[in-house]
C-alpha atoms as a PDB file:
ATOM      1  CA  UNK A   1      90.823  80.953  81.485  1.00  0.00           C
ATOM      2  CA  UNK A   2      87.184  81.277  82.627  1.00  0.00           C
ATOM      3  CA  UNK A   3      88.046  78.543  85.547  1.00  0.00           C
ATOM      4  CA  UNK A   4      89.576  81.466  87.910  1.00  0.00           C
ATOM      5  CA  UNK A   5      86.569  83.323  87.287  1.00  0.00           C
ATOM      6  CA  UNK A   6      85.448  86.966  87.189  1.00  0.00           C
ATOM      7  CA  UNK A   7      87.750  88.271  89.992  1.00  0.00           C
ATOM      8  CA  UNK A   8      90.654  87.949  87.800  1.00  0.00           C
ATOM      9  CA  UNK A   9      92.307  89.445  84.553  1.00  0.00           C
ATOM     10  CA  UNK A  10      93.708  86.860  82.612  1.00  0.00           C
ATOM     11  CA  UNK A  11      95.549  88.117  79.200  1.00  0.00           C
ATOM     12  CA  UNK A  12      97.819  86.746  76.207  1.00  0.00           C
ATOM     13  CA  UNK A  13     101.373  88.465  76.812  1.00  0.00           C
ATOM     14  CA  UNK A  14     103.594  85.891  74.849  1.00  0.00           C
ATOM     15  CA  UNK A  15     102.552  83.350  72.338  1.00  0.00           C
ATOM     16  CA  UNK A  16     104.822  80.686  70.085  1.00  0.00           C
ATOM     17  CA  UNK A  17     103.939  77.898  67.698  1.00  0.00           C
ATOM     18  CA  UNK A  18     107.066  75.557  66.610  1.00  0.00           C
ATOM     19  CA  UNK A  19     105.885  74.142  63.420  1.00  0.00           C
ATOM     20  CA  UNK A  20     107.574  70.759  63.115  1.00  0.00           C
ATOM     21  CA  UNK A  21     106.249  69.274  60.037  1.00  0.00           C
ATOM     22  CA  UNK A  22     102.675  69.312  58.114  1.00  0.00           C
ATOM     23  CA  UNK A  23      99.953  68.863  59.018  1.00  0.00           C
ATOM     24  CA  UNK A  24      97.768  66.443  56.120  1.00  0.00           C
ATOM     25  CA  UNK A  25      94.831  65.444  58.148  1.00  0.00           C
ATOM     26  CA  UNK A  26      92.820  66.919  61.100  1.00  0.00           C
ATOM     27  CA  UNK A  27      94.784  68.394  63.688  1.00  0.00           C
ATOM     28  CA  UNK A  28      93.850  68.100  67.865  1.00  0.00           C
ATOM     29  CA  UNK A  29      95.079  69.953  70.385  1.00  0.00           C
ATOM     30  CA  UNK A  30      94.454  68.913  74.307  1.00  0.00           C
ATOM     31  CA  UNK A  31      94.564  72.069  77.196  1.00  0.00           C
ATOM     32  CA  UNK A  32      94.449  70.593  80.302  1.00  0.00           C
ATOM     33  CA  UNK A  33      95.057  73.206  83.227  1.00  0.00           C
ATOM     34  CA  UNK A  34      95.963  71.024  86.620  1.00  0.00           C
ATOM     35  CA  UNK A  35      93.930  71.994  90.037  1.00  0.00           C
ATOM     36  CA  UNK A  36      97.273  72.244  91.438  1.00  0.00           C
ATOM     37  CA  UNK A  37      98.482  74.867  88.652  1.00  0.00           C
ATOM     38  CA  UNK A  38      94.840  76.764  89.583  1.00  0.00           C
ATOM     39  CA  UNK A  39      95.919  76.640  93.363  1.00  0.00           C
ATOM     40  CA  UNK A  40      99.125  77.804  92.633  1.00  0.00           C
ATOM     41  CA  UNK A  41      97.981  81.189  90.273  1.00  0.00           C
ATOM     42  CA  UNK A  42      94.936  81.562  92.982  1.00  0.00           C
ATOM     43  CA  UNK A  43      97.812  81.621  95.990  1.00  0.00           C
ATOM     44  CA  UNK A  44     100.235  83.180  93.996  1.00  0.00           C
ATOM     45  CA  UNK A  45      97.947  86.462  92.859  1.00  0.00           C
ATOM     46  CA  UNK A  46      96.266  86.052  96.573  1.00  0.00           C
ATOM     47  CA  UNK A  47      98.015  89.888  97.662  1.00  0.00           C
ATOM     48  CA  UNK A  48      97.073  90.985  94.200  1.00  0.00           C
ATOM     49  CA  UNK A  49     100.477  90.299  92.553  1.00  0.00           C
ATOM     50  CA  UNK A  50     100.774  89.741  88.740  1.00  0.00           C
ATOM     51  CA  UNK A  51     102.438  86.161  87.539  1.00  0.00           C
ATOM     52  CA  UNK A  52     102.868  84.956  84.222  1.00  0.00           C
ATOM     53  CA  UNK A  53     101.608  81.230  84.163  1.00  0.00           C
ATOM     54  CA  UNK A  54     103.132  79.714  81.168  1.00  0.00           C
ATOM     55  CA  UNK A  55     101.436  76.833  79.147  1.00  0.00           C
ATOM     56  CA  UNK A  56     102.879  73.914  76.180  1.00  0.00           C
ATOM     57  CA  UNK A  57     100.998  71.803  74.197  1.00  0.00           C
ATOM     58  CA  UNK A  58     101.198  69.591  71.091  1.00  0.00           C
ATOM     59  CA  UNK A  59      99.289  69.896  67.888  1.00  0.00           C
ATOM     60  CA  UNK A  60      98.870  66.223  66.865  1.00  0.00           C
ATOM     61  CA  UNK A  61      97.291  64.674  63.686  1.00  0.00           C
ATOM     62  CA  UNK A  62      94.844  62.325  63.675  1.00  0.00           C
ATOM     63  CA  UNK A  63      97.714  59.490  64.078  1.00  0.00           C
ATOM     64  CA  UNK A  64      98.908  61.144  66.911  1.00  0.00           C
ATOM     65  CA  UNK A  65     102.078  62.609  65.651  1.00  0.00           C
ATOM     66  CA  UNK A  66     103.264  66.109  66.553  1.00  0.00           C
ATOM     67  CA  UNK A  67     102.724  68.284  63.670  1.00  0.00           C
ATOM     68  CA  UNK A  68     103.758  71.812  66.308  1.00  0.00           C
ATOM     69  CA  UNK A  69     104.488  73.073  69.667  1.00  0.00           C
ATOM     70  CA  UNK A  70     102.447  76.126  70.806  1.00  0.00           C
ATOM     71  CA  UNK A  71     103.723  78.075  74.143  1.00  0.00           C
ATOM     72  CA  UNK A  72     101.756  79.933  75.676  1.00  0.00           C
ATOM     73  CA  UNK A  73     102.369  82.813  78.425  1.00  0.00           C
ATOM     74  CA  UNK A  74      99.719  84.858  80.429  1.00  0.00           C
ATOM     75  CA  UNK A  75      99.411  87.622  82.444  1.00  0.00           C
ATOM     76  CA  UNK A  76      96.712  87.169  85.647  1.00  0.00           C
ATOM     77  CA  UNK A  77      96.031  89.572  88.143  1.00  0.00           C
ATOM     78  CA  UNK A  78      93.272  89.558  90.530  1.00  0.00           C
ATOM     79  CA  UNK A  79      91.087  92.654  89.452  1.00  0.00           C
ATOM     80  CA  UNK A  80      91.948  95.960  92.041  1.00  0.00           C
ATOM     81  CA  UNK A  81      88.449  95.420  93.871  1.00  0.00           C
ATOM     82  CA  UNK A  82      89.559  92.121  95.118  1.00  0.00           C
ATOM     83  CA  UNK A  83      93.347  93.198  96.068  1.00  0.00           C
ATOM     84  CA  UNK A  84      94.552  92.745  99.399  1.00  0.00           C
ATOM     85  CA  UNK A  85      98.162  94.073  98.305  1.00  0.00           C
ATOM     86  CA  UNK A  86     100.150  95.240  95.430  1.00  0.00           C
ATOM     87  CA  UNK A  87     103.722  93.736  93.768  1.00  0.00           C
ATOM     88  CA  UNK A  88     104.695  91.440  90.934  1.00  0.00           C
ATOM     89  CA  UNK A  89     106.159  87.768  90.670  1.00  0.00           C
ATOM     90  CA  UNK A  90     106.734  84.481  87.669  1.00  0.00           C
ATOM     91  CA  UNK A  91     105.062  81.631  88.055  1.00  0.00           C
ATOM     92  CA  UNK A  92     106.932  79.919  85.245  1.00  0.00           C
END
């Protein structure tokens, strides 16, 4: 999650895939991160709070059918140089 940049930690804490059936050709898979999801983790770690952002998206084939369902949850906190304040919250 290089778009928040280098003021912030940003790690794996949970991770799922669903597998709904096989996959038989190439697989895609599509991350698109919203500017209002950014602005929401940016104001939401702002007083150096923790929140767990969590992200789903579908594995397709190359006719567009689902083959899985990955979740994804991380942990961001701004790093403590750039802390105005301490405590914890979910962004979920």
């Amino acid at each position: 999650m290089g778009i928040l940049g280098e003021k912030y930690f940003v790690w794996d804490k949970e991770a799922d895939i669903n597998f709904i059936k096989p996959g038989s050709t190439d697989l895609f898979a599509e991350f698109v991160i919203s500017e209002e999801t950014i602005a929401s983790i940016q104001q939401a770690t702002a007083n150096g709070d923790k929140v767990f952002p969590e992200f789903i998206v579908n594995v397709v084939d190359t006719s567009g059918e689902v083959v899985s369902r990955v979740r994804r949850v991380l942990y961001v906190r701004k790093k403590p140089k750039y802390r105005e304040g301490r405590g914890a919250s979910a962004l979920r």
